[in-house]
C-alpha atoms as a PDB file:
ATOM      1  CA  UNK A   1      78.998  71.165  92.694  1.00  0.00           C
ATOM      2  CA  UNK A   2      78.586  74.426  90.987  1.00  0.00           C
ATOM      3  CA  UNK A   3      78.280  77.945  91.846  1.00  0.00           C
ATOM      4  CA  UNK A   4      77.968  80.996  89.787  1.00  0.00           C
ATOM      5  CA  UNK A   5      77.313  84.549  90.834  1.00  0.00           C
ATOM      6  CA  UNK A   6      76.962  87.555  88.657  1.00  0.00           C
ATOM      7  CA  UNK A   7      78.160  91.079  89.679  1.00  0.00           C
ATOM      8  CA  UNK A   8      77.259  94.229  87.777  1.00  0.00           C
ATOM      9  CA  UNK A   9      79.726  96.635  87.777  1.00  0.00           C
ATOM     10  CA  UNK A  10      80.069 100.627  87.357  1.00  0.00           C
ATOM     11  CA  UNK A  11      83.538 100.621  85.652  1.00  0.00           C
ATOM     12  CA  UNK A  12      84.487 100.142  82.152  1.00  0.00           C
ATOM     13  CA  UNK A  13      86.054  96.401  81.067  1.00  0.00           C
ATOM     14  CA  UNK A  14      89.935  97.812  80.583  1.00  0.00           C
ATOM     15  CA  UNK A  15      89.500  99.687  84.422  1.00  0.00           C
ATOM     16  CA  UNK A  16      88.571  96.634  86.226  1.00  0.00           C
ATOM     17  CA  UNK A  17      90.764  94.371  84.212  1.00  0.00           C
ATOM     18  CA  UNK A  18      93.943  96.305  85.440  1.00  0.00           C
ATOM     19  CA  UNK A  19      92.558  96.282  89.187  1.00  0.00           C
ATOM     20  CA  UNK A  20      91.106  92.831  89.585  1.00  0.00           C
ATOM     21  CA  UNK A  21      94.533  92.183  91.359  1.00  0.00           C
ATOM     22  CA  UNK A  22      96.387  91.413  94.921  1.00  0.00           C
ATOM     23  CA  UNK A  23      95.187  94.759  96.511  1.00  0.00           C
ATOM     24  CA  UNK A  24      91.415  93.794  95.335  1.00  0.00           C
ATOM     25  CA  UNK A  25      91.518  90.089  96.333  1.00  0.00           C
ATOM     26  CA  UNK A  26      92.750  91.338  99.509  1.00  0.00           C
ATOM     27  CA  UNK A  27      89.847  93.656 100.222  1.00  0.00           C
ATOM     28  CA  UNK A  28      87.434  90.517  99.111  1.00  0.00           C
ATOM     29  CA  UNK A  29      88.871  88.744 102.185  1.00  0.00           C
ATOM     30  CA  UNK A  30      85.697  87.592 104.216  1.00  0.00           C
ATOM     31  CA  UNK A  31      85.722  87.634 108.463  1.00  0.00           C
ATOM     32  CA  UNK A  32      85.898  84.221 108.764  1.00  0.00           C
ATOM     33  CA  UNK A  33      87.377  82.354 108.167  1.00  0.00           C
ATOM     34  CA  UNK A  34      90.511  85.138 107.377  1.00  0.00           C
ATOM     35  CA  UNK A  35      92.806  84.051 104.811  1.00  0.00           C
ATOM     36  CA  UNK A  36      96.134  85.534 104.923  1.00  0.00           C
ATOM     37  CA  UNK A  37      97.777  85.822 101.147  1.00  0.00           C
ATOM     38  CA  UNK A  38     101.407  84.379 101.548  1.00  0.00           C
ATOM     39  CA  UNK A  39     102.309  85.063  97.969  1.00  0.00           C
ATOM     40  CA  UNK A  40     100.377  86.494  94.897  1.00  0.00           C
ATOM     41  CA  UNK A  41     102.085  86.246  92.008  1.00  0.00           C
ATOM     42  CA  UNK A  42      99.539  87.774  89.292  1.00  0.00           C
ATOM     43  CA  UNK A  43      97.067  86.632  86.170  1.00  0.00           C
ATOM     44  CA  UNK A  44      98.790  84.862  84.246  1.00  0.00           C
ATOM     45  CA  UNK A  45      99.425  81.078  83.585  1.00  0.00           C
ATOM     46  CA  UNK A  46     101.275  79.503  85.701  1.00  0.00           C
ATOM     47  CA  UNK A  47     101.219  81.867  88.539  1.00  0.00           C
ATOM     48  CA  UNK A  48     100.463  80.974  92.047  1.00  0.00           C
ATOM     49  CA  UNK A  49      98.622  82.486  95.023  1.00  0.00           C
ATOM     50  CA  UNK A  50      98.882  80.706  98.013  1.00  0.00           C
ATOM     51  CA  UNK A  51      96.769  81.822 101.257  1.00  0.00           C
ATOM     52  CA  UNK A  52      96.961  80.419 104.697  1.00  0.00           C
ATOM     53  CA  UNK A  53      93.323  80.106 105.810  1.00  0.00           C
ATOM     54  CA  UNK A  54      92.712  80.377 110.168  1.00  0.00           C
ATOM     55  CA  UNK A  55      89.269  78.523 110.914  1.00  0.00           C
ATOM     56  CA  UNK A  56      90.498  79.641 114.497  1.00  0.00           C
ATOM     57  CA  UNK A  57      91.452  76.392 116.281  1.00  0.00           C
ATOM     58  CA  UNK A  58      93.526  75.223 113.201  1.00  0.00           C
ATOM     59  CA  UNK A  59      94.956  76.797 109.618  1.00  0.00           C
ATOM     60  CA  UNK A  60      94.773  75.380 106.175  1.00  0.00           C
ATOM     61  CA  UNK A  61      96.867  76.449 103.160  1.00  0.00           C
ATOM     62  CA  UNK A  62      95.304  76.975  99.997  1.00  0.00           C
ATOM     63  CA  UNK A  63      96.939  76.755  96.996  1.00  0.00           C
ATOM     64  CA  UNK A  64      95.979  77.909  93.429  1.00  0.00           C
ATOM     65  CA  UNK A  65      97.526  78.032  89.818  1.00  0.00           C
ATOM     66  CA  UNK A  66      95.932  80.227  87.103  1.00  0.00           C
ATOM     67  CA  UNK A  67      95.815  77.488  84.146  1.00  0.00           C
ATOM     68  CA  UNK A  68      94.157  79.571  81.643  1.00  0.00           C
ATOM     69  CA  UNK A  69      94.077  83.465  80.866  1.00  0.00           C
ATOM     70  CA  UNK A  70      91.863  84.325  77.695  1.00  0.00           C
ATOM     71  CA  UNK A  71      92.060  88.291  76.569  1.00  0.00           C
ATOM     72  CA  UNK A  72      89.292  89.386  73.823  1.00  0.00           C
ATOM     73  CA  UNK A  73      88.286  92.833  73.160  1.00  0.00           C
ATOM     74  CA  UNK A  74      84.672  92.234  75.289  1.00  0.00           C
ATOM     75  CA  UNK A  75      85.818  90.054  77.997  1.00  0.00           C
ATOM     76  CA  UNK A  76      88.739  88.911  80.091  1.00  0.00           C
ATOM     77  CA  UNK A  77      88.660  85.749  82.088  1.00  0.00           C
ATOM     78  CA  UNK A  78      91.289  83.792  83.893  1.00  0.00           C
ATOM     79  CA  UNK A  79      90.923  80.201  85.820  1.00  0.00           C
ATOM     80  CA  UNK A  80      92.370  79.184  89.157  1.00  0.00           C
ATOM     81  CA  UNK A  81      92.620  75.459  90.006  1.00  0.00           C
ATOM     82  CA  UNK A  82      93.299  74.111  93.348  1.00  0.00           C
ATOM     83  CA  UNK A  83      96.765  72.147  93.786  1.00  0.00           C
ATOM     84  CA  UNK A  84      96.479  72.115  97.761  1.00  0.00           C
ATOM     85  CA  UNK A  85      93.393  72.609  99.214  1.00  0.00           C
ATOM     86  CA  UNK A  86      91.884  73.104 103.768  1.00  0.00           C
ATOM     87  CA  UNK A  87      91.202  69.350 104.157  1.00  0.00           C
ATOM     88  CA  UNK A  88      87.904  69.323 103.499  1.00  0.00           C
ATOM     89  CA  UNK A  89      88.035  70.185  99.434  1.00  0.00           C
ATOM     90  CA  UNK A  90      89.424  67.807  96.976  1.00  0.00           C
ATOM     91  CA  UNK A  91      88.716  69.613  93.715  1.00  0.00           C
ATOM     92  CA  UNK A  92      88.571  73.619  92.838  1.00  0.00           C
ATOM     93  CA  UNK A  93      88.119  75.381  89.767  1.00  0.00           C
ATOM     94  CA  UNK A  94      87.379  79.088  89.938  1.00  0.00           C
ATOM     95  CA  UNK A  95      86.703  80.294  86.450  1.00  0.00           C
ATOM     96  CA  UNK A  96      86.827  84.611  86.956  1.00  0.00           C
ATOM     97  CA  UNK A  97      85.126  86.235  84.003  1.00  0.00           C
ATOM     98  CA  UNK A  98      85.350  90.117  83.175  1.00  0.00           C
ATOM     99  CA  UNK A  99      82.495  90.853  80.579  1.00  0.00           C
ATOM    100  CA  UNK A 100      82.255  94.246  78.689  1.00  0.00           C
ATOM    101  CA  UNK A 101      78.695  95.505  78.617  1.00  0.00           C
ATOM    102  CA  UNK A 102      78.850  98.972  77.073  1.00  0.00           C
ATOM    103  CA  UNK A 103      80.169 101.425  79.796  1.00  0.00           C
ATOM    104  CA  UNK A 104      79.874  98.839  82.629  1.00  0.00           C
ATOM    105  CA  UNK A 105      81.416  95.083  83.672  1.00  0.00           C
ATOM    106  CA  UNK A 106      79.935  92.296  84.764  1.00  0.00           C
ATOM    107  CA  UNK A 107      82.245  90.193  87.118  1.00  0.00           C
ATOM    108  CA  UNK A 108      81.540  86.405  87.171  1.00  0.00           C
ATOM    109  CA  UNK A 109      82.754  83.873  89.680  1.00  0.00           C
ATOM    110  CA  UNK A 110      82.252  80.899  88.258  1.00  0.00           C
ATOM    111  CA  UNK A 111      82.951  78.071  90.696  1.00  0.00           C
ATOM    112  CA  UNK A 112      82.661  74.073  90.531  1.00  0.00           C
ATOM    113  CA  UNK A 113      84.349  72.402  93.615  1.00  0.00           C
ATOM    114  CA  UNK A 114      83.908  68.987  94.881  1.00  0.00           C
ATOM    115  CA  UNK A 115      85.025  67.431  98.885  1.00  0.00           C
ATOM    116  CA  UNK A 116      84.578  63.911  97.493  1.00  0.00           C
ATOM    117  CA  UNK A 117      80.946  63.292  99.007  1.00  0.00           C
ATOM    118  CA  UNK A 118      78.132  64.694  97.663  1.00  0.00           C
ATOM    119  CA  UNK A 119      76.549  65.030 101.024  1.00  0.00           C
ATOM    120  CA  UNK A 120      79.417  67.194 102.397  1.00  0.00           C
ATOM    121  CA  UNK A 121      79.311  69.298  99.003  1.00  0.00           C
ATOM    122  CA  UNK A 122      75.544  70.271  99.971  1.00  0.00           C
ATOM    123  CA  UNK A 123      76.395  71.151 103.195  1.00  0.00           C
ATOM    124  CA  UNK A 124      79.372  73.293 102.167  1.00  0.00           C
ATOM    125  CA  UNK A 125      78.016  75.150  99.247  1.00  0.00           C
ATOM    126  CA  UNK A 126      75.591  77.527 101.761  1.00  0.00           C
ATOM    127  CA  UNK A 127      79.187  78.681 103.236  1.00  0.00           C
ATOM    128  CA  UNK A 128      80.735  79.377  99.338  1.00  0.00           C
ATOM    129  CA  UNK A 129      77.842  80.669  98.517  1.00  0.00           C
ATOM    130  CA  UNK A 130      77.779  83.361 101.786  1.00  0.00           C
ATOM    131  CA  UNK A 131      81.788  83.975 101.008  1.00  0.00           C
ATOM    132  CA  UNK A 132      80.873  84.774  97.301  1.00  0.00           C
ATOM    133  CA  UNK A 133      77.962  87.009  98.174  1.00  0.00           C
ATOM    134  CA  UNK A 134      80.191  89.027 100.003  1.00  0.00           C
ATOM    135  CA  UNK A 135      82.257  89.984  97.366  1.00  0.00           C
ATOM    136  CA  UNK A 136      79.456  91.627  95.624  1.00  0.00           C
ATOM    137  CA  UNK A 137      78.837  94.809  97.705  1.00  0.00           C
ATOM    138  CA  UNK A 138      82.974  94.863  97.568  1.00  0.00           C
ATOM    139  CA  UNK A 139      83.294  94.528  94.176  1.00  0.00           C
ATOM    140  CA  UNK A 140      81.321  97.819  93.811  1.00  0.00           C
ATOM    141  CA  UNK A 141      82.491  99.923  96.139  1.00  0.00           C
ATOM    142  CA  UNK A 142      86.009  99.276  95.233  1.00  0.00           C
ATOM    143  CA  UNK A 143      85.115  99.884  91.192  1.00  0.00           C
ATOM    144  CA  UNK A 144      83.304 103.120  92.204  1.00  0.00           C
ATOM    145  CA  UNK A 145      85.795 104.815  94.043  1.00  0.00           C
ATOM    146  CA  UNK A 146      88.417 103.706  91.311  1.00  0.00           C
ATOM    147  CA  UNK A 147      86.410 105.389  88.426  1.00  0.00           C
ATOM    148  CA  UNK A 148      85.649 108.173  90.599  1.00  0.00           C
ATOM    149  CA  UNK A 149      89.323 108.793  91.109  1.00  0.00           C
ATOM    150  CA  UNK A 150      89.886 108.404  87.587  1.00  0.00           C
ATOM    151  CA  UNK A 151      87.778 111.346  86.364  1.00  0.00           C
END
């Protein structure tokens, strides 16, 4: 199953390309379920972060390897794929894309994730698609007080 959402950003490509690191995935950390980052090693291939996820009466760790890192001079995107996943997910692959247009950036989570049943895919994606949302308000609030502090 796939899920895509688009965020509009008030910070030029280079600005959010620096920042779109461990302090900002932190900050994108939904209530619930918390995820607590264990290690975070950066963007680049081969690199790990590893959370440990509390759904409250149990945790799941969730591990992901950036595979892919692509760097042109109007857009920046990197892909996570899942290598252990909470139970419940078989398959992730979070394609992050950074796209230059003119004095702004538009941040794209690109998601496709599977559990194995299509039935329990439809009944997860309302609960990706909430944790994604989230991020948006985040996203630029954290962009605009960087380029404010900037100036």
């Amino acid at each position: 199953m796939r899920l895509k959402i688009n965020t509009r950003i008030n910070a030029p490509l280079e600005l959010v390309q620096e920042h779109f690191a461990q302090d900002l995935f932190e900050q994108l950390n939904p209530p619930f379920p918390k995820a607590a980052v264990l290690v975070y090693e950066g963007n680049y291939p081969g690199a790990r972060v590893e959370l440990e996820i509390d759904f409250l009466l149990f945790k799941q760790k969730w591990i992901s390897e950036i595979t892919t890192v692509q760097k042109e001079p109007d857009n920046y995107s990197f892909i996570d794929e899942g290598r252990q996943l909470p139970f419940f997910l078989k398959n992730w692959h979070h394609h992050h894309l950074l796209l230059k247009k003119g004095v702004q950036t538009e941040i794209v989570d690109d998601i496709q994730f599977s559990s194995g049943n299509s039935l329990l895919d439809l009944l997860l994606y309302p609960g990706l698609l909430i944790q994604f949302l989230y991020r948006k308000p985040i996203y630029k609030s954290y962009f605009n007080s960087l380029s404010k502090s900037l100036r």
